[in-house]
Structures are given as structure tokens and as C-alpha cells.
C-alpha atoms as a PDB file:
ATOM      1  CA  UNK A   1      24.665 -46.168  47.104  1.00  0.00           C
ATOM      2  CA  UNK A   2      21.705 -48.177  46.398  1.00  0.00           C
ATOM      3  CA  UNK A   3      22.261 -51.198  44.048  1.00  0.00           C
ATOM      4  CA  UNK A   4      21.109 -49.967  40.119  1.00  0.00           C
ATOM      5  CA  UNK A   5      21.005 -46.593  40.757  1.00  0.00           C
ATOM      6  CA  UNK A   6      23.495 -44.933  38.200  1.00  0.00           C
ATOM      7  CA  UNK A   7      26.682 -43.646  38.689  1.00  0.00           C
ATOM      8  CA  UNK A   8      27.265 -41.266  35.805  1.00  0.00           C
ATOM      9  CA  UNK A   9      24.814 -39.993  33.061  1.00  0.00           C
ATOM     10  CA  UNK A  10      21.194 -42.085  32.684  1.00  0.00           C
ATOM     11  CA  UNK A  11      21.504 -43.968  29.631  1.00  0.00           C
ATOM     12  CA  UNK A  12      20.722 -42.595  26.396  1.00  0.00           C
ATOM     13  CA  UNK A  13      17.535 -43.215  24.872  1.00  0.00           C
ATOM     14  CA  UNK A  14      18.174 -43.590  20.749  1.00  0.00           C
ATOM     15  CA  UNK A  15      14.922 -43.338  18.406  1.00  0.00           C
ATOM     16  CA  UNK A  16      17.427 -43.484  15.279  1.00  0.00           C
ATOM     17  CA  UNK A  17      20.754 -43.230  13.913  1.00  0.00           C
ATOM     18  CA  UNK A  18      22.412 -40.243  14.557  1.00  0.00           C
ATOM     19  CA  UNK A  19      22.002 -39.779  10.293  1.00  0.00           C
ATOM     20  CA  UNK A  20      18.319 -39.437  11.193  1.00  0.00           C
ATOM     21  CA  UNK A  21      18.301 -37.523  13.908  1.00  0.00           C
ATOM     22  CA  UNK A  22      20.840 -35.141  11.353  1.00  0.00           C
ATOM     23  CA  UNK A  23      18.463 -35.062   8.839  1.00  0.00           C
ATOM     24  CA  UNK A  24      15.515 -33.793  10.670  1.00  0.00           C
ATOM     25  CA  UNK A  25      17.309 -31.203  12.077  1.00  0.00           C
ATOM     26  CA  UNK A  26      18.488 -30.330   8.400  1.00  0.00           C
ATOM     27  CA  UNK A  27      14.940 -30.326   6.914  1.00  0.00           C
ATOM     28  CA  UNK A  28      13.568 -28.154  10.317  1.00  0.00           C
ATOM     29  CA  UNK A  29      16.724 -25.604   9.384  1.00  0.00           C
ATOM     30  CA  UNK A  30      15.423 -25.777   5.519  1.00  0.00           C
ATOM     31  CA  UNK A  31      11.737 -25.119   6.010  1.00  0.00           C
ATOM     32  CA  UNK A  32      12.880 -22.208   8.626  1.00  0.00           C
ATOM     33  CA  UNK A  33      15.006 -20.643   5.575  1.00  0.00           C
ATOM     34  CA  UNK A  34      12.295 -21.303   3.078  1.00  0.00           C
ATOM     35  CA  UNK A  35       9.809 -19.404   4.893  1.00  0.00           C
ATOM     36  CA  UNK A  36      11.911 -16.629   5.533  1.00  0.00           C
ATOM     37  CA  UNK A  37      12.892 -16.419   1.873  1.00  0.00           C
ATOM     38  CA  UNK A  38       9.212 -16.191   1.186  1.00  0.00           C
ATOM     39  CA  UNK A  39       8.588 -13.249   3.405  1.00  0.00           C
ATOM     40  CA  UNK A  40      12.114 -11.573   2.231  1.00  0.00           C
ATOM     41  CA  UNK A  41      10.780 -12.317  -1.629  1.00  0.00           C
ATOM     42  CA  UNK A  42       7.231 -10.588  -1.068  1.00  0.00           C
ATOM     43  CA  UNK A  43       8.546  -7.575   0.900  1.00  0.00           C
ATOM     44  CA  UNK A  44      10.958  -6.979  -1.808  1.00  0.00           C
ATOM     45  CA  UNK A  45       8.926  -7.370  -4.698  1.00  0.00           C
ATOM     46  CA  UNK A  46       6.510  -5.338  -3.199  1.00  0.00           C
ATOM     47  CA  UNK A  47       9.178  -2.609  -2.691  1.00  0.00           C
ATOM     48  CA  UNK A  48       9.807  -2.483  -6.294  1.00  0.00           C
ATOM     49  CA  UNK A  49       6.263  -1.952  -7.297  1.00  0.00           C
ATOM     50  CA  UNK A  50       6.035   1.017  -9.684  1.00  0.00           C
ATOM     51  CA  UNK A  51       2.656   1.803  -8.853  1.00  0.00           C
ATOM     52  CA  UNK A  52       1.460   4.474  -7.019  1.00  0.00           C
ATOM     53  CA  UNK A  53      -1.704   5.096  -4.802  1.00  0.00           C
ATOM     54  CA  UNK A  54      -4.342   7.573  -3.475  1.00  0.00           C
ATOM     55  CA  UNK A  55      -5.667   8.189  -0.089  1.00  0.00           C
ATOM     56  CA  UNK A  56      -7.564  10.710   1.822  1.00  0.00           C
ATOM     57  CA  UNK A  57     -10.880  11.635   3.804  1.00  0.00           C
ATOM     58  CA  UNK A  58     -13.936  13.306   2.599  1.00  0.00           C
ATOM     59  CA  UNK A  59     -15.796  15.551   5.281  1.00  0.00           C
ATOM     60  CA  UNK A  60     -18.771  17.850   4.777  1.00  0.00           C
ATOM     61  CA  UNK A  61     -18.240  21.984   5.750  1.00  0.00           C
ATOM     62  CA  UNK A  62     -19.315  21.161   9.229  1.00  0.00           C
ATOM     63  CA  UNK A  63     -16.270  18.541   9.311  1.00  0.00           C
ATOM     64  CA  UNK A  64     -18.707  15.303   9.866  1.00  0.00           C
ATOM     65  CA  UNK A  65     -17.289  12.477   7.779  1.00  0.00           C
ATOM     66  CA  UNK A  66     -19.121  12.081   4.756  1.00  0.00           C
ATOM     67  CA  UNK A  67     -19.349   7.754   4.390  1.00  0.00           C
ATOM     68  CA  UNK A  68     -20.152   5.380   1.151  1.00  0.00           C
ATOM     69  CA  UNK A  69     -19.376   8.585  -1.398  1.00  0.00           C
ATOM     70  CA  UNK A  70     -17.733   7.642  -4.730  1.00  0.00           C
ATOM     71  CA  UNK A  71     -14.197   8.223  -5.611  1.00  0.00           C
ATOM     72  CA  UNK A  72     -13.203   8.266  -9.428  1.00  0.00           C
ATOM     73  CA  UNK A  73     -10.149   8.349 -10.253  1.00  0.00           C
ATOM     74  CA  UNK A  74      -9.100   9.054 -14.218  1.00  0.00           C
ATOM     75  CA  UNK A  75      -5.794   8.950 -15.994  1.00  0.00           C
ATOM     76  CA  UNK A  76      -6.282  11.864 -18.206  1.00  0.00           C
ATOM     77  CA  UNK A  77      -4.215  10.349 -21.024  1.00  0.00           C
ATOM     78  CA  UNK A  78      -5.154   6.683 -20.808  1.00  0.00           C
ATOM     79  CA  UNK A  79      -8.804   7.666 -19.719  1.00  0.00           C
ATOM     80  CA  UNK A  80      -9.006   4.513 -17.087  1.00  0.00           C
ATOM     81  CA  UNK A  81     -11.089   5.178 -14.397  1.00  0.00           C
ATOM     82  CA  UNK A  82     -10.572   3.168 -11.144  1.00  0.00           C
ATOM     83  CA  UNK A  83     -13.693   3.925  -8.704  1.00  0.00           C
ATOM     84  CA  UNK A  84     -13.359   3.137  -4.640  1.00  0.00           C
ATOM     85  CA  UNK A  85     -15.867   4.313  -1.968  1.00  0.00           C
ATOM     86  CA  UNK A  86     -14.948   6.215   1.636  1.00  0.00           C
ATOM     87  CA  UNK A  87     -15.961   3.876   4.431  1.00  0.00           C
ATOM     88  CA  UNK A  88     -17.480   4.591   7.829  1.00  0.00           C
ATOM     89  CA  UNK A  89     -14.515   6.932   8.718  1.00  0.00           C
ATOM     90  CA  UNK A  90     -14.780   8.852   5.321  1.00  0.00           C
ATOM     91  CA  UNK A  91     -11.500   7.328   4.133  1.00  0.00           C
ATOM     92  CA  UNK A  92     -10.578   6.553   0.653  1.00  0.00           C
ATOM     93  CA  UNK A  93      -8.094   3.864  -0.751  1.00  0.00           C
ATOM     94  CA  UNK A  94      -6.890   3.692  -4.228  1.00  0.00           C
ATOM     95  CA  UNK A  95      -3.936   1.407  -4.985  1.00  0.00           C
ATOM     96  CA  UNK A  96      -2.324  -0.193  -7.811  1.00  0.00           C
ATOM     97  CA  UNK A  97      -1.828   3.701 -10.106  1.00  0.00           C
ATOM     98  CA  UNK A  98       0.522   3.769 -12.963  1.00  0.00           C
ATOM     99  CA  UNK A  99       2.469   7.168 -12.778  1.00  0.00           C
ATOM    100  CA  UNK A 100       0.591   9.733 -14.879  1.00  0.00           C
ATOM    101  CA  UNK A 101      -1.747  12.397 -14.637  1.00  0.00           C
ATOM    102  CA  UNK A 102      -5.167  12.012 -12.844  1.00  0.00           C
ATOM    103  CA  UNK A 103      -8.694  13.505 -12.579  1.00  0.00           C
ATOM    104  CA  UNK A 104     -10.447  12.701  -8.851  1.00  0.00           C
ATOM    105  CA  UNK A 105     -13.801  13.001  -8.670  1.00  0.00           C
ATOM    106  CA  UNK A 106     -15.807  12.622  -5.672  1.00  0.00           C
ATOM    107  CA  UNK A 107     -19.394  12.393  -5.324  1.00  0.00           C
ATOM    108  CA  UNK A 108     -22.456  11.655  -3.178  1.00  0.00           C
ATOM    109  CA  UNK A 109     -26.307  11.947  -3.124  1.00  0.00           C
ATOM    110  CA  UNK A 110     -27.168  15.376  -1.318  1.00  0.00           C
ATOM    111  CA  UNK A 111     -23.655  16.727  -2.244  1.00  0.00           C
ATOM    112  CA  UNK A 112     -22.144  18.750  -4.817  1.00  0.00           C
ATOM    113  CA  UNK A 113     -19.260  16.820  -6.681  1.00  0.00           C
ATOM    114  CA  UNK A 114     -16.386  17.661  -6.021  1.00  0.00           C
ATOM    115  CA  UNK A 115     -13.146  17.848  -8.750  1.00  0.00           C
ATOM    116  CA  UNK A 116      -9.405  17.744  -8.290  1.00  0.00           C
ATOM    117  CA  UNK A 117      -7.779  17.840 -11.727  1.00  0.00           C
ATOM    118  CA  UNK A 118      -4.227  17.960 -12.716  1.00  0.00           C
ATOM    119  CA  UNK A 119      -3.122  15.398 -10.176  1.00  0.00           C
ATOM    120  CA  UNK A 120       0.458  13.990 -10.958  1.00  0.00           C
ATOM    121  CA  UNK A 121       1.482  10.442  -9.214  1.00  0.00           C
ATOM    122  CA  UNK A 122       4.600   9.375  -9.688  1.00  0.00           C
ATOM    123  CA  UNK A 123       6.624   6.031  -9.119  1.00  0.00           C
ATOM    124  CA  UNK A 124       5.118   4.204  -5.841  1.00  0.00           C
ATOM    125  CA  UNK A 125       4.161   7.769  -4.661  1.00  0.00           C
ATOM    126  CA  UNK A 126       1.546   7.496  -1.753  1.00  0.00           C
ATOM    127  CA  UNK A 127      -0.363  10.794  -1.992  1.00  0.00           C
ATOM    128  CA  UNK A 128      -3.097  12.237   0.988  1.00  0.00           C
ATOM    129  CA  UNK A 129      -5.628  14.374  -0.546  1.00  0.00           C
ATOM    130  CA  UNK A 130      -8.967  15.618   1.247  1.00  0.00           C
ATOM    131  CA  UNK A 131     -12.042  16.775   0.069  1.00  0.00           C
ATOM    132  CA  UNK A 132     -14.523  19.101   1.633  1.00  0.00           C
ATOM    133  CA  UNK A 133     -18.310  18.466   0.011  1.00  0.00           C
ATOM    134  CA  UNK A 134     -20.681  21.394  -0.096  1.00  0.00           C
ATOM    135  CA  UNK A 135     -24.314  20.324  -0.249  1.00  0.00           C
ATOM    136  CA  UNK A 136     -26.513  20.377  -2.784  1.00  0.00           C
ATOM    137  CA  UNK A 137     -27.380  18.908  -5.772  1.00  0.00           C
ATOM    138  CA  UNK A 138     -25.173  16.224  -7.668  1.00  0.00           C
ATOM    139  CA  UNK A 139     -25.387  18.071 -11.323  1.00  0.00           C
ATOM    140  CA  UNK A 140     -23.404  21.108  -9.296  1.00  0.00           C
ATOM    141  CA  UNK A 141     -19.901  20.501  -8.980  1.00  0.00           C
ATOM    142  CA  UNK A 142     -16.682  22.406  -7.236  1.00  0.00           C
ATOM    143  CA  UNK A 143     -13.788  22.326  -9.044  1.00  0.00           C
ATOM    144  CA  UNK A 144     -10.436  22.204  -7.140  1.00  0.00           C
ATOM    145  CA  UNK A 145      -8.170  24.741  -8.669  1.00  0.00           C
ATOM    146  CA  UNK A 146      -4.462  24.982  -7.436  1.00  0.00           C
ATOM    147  CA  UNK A 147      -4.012  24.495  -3.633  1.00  0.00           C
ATOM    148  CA  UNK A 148      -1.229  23.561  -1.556  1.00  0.00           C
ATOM    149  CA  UNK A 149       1.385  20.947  -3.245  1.00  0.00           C
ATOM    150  CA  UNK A 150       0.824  17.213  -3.109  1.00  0.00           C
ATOM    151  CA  UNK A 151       2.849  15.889  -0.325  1.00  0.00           C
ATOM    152  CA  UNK A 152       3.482  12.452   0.894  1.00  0.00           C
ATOM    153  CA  UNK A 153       2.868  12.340   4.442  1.00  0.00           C
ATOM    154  CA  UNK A 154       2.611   8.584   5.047  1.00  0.00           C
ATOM    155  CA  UNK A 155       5.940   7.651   3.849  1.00  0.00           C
ATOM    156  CA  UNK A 156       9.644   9.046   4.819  1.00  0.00           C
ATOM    157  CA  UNK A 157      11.358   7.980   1.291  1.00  0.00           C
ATOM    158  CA  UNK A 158      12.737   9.965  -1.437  1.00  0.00           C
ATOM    159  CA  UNK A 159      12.298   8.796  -5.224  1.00  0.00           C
ATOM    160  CA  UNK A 160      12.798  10.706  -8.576  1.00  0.00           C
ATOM    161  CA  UNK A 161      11.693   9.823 -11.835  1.00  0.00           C
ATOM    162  CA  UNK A 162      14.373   9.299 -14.854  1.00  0.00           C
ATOM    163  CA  UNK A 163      13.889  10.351 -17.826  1.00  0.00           C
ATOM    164  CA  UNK A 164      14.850   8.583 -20.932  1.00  0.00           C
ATOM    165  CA  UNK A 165      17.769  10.924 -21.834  1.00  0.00           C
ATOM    166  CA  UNK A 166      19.091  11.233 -18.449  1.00  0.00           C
ATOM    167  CA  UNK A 167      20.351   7.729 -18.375  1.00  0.00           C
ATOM    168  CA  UNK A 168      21.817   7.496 -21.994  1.00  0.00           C
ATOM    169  CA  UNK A 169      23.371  10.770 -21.612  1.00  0.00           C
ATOM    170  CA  UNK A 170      25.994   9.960 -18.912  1.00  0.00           C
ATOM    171  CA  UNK A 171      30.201  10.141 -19.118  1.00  0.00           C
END
């Protein structure tokens, strides 16, 4: 064996006290927790939103996606109108709905409006609904009567609403 070389472990190197080299592990393990907490806190808040929102695609008869066409959206007893516009694809997004009972209107230059009434959201529903434009002018209008029942196709959960007595009512 050579003379220095070392006959166990190298030496250790110390930048600190081992109270140092403690507490920066303990503030790494803190900011790891407080950032996880955040995300946790947002997903969960967000899960308790009572809102509910609209979504869908407008085509023309021939099935070609009909972009930048107006979506109104009115709460029938509150008479609030939140407005959104398809994009490129023809999609629509409406977020942010109180439960309640909505008019949709959809309309574009060249088209005949087009008018779902009747339209029942519920707590954090998600609801897909379509809309086929005719053409013509924009003073004509279709009115959506009745069709097939508003289904939530984006989401696999199960909510109810409960109704003031239901609650109060109980053994």
C-alpha cells in the first residue's frame, strides 16, 4: 500500500453542522408539502364548485362546422345572459352556470337562429348539446322543441339535487 492512500472511508467533507445540514433538509420536505397542499386545495375546491357548464358543436345541414357563431345563454328566471362564440372546430364553452333554467340561442350571419329553450342545469352538471343551423336569414329562427334528454357524456359522476324539505324532514 502506497504511503497516504486511505485505508477505510475518504474523509468526510463538512459544509456545516449537522443542525444545518437538518434544517435544509426540513425546509426542502416543507416546500415539497406546501406545494402539494396547494394542488390538493385547488383540485378540491374546484370539486365543490356548484356551478354548472355548457358545451357542444354547431354544424350546418351538410355537417361542415359552422365557426365564430354566437352562443347566448339566458337564465329564464334571473334573465342573465352569458354569450361565448364556437371556435375553428365549431365548439362552444360556457362555464361558471348557476343551476336553473336556461334559454340557448345560437346565431350567425347567413344562418337562421337557432333556439333550445327549457334547458335545466343542475349542480356542476356538464351538459353536450349540438345545434344544426339551417341557412337563411338571421330574423328566421328554429325553435328546438323536445328532443332526446340532456345527458352528460363527458363526466362518469352521479349527483342529485336536495331539496329544502328533504334534509329537515329526516328520523
Amino acid at each position: 500500500m502506497s504511503q497516504g492512500a486511505w485505508t477505510t472511508s475518504p474523509p468526510r467533507v463538512r459544509f456545516g453542522s449537522d443542525r444545518a445540514i437538518l434544517s435544509v433538509t426540513s425546509l426542502r420536505r416543507a416546500a415539497l408539502l406546501a406545494v402539494l397542499f396547494g394542488l390538493w386545495s385547488e383540485i378540491y375546491v374546484h370539486a365543490q364548485s356548484t356551478n354548472a357548464s355548457l358545451t357542444g358543436r354547431i354544424t350546418d345541414s351538410s355537417k361542415a362546422v359552422v365557426a365564430d357563431a354566437k352562443i347566448i345563454v339566458i337564465n329564464t328566471s334571473t334573465r342573465i345572459r352569458y354569450e361565448s362564440f364556437t371556435n375553428q372546430t365549431g365548439s362552444y364553452y360556457v362555464t361558471n352556470l348557476p343551476p336553473g333554467t336556461y334559454r340557448i340561442e345560437a346565431e350567425r350571419l347567413g344562418f337562421k337562429a337557432v333556439i333550445k329553450s327549457d334547458v335545466i342545469l343542475h349542480v356542476q352538471d356538464t351538459l353536450e348539446i349540438n345545434f344544426e343551423m339551417e341557412l337563411g336569414s338571421a330574423s328566421e329562427s328554429v325553435t328546438v322543441q323536445g328532443g332526446a334528454p340532456l345527458l352528460d357524456t363527458e363526466s362518469s359522476t352521479i349527483g342529485t339535487v336536495v331539496e329544502h324539505g328533504k334534509p329537515t324532514n329526516c328520523p
